[in-house]
Each structure stands twice: as C-alpha cells, then as structure tokens.
N, C-alpha and C. Protein backbone atom coordinates (compact mmCIF):
# COMPACT_ATOMS: atom_id res chain seq x y z
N UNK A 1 -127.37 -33.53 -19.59
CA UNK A 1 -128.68 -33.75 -20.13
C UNK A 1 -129.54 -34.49 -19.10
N UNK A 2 -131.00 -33.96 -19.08
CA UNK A 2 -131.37 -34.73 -18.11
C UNK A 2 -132.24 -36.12 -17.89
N UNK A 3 -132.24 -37.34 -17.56
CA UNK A 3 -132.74 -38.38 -17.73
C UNK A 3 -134.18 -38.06 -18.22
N UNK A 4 -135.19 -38.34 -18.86
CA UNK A 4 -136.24 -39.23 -18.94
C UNK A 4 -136.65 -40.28 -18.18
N UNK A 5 -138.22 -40.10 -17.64
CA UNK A 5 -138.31 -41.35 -16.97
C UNK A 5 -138.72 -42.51 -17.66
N UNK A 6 -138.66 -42.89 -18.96
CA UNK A 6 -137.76 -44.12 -19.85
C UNK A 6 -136.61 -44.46 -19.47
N UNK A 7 -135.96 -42.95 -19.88
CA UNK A 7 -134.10 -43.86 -19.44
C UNK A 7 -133.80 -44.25 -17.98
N UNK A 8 -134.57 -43.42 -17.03
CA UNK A 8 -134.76 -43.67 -15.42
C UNK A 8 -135.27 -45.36 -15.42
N UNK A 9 -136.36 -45.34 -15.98
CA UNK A 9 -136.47 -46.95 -15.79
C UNK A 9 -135.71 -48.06 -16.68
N UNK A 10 -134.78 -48.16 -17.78
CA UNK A 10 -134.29 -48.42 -18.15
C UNK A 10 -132.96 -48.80 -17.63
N UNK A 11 -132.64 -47.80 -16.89
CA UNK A 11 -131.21 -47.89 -16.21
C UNK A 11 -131.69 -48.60 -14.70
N UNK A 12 -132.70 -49.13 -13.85
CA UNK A 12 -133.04 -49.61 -13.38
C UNK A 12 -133.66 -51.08 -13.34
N UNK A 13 -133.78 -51.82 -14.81
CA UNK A 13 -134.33 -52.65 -15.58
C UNK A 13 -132.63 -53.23 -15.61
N UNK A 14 -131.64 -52.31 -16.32
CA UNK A 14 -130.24 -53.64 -16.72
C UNK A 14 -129.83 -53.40 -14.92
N UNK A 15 -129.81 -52.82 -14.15
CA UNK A 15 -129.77 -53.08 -12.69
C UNK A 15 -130.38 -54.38 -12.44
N UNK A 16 -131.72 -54.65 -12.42
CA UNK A 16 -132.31 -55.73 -11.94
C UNK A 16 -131.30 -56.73 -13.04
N UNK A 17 -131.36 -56.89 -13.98
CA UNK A 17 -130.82 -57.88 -15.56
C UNK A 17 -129.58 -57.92 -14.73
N UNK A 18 -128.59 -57.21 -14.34
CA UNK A 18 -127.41 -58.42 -13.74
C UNK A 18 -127.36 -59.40 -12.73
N UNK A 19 -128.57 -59.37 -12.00
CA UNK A 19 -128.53 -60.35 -10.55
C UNK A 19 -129.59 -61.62 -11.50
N UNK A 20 -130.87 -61.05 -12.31
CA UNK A 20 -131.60 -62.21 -12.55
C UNK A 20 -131.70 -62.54 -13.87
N UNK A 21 -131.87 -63.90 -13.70
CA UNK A 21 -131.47 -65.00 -14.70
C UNK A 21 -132.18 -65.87 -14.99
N UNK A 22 -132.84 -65.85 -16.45
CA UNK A 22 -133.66 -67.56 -16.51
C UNK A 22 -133.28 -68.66 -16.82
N UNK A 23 -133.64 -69.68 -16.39
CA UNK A 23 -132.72 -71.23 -16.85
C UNK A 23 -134.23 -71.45 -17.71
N UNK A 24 -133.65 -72.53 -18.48
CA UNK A 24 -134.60 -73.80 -18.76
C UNK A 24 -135.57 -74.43 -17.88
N UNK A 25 -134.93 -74.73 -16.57
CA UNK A 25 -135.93 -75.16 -15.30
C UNK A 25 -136.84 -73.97 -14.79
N UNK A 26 -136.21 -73.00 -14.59
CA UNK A 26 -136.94 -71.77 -14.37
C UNK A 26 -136.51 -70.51 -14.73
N UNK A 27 -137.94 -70.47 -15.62
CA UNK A 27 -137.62 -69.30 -16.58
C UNK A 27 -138.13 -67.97 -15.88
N UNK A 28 -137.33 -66.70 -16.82
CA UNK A 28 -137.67 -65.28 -16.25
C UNK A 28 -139.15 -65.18 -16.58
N UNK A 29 -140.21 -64.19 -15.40
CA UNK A 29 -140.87 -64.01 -16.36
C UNK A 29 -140.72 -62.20 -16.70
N UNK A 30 -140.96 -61.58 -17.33
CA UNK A 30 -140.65 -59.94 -17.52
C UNK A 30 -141.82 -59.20 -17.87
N UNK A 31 -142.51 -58.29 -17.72
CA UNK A 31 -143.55 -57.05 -17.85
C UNK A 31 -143.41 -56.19 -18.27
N UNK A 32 -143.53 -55.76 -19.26
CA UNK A 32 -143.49 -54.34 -19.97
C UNK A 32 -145.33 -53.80 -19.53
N UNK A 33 -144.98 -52.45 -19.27
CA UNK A 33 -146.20 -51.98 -19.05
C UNK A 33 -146.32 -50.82 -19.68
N UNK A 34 -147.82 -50.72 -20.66
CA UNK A 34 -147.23 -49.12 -21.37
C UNK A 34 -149.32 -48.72 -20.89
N UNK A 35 -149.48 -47.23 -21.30
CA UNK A 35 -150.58 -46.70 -20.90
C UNK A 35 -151.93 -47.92 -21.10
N UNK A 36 -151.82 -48.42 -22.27
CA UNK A 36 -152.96 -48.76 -23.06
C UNK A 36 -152.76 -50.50 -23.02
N UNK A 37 -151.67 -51.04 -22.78
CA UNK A 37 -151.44 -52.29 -22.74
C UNK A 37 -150.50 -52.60 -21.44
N UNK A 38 -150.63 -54.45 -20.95
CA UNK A 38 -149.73 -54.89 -20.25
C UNK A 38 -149.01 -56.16 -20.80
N UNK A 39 -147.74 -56.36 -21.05
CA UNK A 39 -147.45 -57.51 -21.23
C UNK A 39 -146.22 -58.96 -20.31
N UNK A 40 -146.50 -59.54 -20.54
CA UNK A 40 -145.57 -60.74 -19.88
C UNK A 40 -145.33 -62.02 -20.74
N UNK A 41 -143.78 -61.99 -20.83
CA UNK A 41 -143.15 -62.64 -21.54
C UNK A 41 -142.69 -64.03 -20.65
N UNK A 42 -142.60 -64.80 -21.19
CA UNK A 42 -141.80 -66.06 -20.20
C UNK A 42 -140.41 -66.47 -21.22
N UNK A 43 -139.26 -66.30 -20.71
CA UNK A 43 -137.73 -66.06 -21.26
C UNK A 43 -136.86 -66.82 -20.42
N UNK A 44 -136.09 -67.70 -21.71
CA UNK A 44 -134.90 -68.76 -21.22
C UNK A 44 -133.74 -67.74 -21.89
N UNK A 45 -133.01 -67.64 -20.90
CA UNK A 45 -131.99 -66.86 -20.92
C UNK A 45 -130.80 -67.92 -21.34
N UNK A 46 -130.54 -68.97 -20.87
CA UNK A 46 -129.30 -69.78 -21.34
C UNK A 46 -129.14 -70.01 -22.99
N UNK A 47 -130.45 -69.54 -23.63
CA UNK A 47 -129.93 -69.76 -25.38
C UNK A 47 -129.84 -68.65 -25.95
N UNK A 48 -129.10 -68.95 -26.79
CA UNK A 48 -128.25 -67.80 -27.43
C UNK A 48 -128.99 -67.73 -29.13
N UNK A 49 -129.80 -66.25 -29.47
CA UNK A 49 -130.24 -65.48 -28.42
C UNK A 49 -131.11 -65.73 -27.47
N UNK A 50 -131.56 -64.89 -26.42
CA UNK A 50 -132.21 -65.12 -24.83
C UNK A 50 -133.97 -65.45 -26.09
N UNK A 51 -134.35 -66.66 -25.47
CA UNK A 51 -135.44 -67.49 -26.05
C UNK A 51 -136.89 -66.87 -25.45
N UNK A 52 -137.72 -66.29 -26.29
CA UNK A 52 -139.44 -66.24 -25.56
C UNK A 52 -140.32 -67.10 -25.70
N UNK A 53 -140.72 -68.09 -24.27
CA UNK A 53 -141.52 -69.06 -24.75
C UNK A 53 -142.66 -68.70 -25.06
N UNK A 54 -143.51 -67.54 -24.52
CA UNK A 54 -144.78 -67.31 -25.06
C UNK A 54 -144.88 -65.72 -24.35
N UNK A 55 -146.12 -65.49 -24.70
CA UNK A 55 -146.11 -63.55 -24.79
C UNK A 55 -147.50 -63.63 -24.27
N UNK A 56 -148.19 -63.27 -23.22
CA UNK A 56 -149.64 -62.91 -22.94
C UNK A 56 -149.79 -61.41 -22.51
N UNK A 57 -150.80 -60.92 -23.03
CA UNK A 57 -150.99 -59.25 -23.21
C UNK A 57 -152.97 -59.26 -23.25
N UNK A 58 -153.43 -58.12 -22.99
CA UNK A 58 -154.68 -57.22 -22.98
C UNK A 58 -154.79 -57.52 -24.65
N UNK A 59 -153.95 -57.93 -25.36
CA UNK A 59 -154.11 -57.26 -26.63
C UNK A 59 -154.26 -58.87 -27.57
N UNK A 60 -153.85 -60.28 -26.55
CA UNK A 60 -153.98 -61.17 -27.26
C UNK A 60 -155.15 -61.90 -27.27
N UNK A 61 -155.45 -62.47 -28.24
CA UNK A 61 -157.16 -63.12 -28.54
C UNK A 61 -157.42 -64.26 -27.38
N UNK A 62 -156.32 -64.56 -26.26
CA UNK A 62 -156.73 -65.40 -25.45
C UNK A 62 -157.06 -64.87 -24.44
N UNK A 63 -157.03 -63.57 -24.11
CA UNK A 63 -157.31 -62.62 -22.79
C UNK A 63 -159.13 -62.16 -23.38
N UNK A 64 -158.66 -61.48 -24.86
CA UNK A 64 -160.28 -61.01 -24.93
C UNK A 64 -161.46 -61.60 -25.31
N UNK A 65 -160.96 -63.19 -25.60
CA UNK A 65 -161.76 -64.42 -25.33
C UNK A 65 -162.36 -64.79 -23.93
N UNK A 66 -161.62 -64.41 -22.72
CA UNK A 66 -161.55 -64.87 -21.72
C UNK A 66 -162.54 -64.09 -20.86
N UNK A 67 -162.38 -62.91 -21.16
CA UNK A 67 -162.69 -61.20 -20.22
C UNK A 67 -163.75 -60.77 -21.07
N UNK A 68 -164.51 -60.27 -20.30
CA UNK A 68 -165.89 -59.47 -20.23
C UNK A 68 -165.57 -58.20 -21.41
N UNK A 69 -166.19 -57.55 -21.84
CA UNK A 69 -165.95 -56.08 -22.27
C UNK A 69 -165.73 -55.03 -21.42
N UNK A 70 -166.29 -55.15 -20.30
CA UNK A 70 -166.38 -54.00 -19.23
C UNK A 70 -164.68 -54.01 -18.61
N UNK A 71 -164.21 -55.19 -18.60
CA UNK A 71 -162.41 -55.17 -17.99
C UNK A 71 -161.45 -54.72 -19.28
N UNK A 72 -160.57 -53.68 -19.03
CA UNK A 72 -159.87 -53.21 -19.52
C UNK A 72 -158.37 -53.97 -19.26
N UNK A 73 -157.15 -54.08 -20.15
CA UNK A 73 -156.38 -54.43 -20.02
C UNK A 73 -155.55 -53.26 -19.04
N UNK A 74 -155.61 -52.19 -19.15
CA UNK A 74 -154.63 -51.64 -18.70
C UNK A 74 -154.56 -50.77 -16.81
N UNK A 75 -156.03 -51.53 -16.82
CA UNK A 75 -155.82 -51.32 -14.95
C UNK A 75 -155.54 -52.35 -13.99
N UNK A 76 -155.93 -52.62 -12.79
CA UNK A 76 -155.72 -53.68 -12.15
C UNK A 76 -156.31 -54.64 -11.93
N UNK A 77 -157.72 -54.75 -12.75
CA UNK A 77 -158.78 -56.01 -13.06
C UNK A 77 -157.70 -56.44 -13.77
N UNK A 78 -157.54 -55.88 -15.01
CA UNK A 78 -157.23 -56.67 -16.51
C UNK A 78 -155.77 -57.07 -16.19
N UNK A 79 -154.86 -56.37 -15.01
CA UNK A 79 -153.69 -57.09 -14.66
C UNK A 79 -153.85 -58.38 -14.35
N UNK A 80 -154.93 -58.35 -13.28
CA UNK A 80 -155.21 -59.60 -12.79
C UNK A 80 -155.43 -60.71 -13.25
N UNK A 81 -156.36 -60.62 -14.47
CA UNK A 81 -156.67 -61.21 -15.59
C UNK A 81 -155.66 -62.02 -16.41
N UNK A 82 -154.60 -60.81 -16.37
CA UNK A 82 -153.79 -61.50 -17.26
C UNK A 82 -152.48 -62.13 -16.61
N UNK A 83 -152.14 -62.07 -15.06
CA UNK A 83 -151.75 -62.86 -14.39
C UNK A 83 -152.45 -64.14 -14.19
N UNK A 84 -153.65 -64.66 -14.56
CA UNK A 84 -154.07 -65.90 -13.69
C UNK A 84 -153.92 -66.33 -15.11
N UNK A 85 -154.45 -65.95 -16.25
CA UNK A 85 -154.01 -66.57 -17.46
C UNK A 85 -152.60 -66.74 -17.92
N UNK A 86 -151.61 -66.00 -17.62
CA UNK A 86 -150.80 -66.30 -17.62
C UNK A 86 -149.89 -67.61 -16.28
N UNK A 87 -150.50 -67.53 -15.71
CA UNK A 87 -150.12 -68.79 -14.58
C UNK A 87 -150.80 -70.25 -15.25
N UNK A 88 -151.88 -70.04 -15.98
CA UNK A 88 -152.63 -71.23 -16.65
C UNK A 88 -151.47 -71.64 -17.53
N UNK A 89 -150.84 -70.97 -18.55
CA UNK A 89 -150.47 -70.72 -19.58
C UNK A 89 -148.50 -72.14 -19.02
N UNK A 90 -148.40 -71.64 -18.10
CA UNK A 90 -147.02 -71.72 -17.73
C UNK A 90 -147.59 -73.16 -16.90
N UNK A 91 -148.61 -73.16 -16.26
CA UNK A 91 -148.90 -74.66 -15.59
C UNK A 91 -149.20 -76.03 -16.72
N UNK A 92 -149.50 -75.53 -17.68
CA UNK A 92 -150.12 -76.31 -18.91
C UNK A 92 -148.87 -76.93 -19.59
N UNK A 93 -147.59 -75.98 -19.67
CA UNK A 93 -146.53 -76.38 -20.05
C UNK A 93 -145.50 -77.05 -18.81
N UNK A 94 -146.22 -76.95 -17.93
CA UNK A 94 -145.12 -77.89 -16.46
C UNK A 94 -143.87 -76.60 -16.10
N UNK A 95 -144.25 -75.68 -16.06
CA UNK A 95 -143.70 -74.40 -15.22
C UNK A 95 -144.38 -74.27 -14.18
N UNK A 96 -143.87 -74.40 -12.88
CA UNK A 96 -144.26 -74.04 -11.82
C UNK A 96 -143.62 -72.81 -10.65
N UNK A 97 -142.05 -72.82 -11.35
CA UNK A 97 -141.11 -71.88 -10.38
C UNK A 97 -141.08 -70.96 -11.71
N UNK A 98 -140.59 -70.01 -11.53
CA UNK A 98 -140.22 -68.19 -12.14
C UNK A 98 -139.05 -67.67 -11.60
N UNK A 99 -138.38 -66.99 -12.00
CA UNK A 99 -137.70 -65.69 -11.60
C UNK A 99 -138.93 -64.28 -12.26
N UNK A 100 -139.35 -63.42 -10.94
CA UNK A 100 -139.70 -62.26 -11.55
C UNK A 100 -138.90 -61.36 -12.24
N UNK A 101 -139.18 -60.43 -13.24
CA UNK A 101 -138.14 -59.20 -13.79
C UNK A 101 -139.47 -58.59 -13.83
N UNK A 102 -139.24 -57.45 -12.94
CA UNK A 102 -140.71 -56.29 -12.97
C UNK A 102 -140.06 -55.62 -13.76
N UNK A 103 -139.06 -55.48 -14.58
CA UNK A 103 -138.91 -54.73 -15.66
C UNK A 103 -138.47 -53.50 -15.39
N UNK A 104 -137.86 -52.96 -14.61
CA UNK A 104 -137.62 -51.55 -13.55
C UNK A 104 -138.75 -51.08 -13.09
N UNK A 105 -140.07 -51.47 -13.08
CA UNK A 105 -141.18 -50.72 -12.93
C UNK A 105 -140.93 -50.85 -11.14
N UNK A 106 -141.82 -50.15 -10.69
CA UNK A 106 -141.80 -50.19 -9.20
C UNK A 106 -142.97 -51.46 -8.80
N UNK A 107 -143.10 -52.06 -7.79
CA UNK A 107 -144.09 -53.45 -7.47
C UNK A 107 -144.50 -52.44 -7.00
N UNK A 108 -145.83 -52.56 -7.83
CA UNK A 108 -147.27 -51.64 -7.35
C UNK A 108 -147.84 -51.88 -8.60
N UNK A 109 -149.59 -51.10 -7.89
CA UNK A 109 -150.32 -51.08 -8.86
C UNK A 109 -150.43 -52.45 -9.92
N UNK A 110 -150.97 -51.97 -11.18
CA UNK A 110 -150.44 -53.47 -12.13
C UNK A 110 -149.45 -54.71 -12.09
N UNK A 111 -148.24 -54.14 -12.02
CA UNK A 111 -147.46 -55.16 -11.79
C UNK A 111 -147.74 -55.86 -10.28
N UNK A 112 -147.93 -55.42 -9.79
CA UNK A 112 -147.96 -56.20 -8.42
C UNK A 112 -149.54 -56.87 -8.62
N UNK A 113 -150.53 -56.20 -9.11
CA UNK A 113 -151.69 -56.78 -9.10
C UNK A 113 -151.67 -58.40 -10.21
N UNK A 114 -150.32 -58.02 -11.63
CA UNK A 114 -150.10 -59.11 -12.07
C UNK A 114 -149.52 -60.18 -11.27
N UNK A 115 -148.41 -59.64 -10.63
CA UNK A 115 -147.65 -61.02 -10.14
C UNK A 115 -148.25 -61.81 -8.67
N UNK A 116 -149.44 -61.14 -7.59
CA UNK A 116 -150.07 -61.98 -7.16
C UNK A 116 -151.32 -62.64 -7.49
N UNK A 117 -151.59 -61.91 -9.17
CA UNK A 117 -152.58 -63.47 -9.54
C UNK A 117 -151.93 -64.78 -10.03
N UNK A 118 -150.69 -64.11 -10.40
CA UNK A 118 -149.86 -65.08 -11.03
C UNK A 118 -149.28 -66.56 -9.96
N UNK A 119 -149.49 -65.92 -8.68
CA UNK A 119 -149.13 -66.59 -7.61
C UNK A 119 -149.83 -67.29 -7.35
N UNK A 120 -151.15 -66.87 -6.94
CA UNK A 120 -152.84 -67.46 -7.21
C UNK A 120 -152.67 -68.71 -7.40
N UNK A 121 -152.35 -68.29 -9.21
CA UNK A 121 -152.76 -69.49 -10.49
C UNK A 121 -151.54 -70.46 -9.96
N UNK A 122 -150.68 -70.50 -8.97
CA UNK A 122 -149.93 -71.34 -9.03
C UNK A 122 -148.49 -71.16 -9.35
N UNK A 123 -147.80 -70.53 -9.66
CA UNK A 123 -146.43 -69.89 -9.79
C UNK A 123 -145.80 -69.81 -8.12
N UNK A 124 -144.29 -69.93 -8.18
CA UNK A 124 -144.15 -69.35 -7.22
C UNK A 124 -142.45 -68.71 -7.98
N UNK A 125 -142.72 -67.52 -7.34
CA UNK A 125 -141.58 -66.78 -8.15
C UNK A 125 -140.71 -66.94 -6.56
C-alpha cells in the first residue's frame, strides 16, 4: 500500500520524537501546520501524560487581537506573527531555551519563518 504524505510525515515526526525531549527547564516546542491554520504548542515531556503549557495559533483571540486583518495566519507574515508572540508568551513565563520539534515538516517556508521570529523574540532553541 502506498504511503500518504500524512503517513510520510508522520513516520518522520516519531523519527525526530526519539532523539528530542522536553524537560521542565526546557521545554519542546512542536508545530502542526495545516492549509488554513498554524500552531505551536510548548510541551514538558517528563510528566506523565507529556504536559501542554500553552497553545498559540492564527485561530487564538491573542494573535487576532494583535494582527491587522490584511495578515493571514496561514502564510509567512502570520507565521511570523505568531512566532514573536509566541516568544512573548514563553519570556513572560521565564522560558528562554526550547528544544525545536518541526513536527516532520521540512524547515522552510512557515515553519522556518515561525522559528526565526521565535528567535527574534528571544528563544534560543
């Protein structure tokens, strides 16, 4: 049967999931990216189950508080967007280090446009 490129990135996603790991000191952060939305989770992996400290997305009232109408969540403005808010988000709580999980996606485009605003705002993965 032949893969899907779901299961293609999926099987590339628990690839990345055995080398990286979030602590308490420094947590994962992870990206799901779908047509119409982007999201990033910040995840302590040492509790059982794996813990989400907070969720920022195109889709939450603190991004479309933040952003113009004309920026869309799902290109590389609204990545950006939601990397520097999300770096606010994680500095406010005394997170300064990360582990990235691009989620199997390839670093490009969005994701990459997220994780160097995220760098920007102060992160260093």
């Amino acid at each position: 049967m032949k893969m899907t490129k779901e299961d293609r990135r999926n099987k590339r996603h628990l690839r990345v999931r055995k080398k990286v790991s979030g602590t308490s000191e420094i947590p994962r952060v992870v990206v799901f990216r779908s047509n119409k939305a982007l999201y990033a989770s910040l995840v302590n992996d040492e509790e059982s189950p794996c813990r989400v400290l907070f969720t920022v997305s195109n889709l939450s009232a603190e991004f479309k508080k933040d952003t113009t109408k004309a920026i869309k969540g799902y290109n590389i403005q609204g990545a950006e967007d939601i990397g520097k808010l999300f770096a606010n988000k994680c500095v406010e709580q005394g997170i300064t280090q990360v582990v990235f999980d691009r989620g199997g996606y390839k670093y490009g485009g969005r994701v990459r446009a997220f994780a160097e605003a995220a760098r920007k705002g102060g992160l260093k993965f």
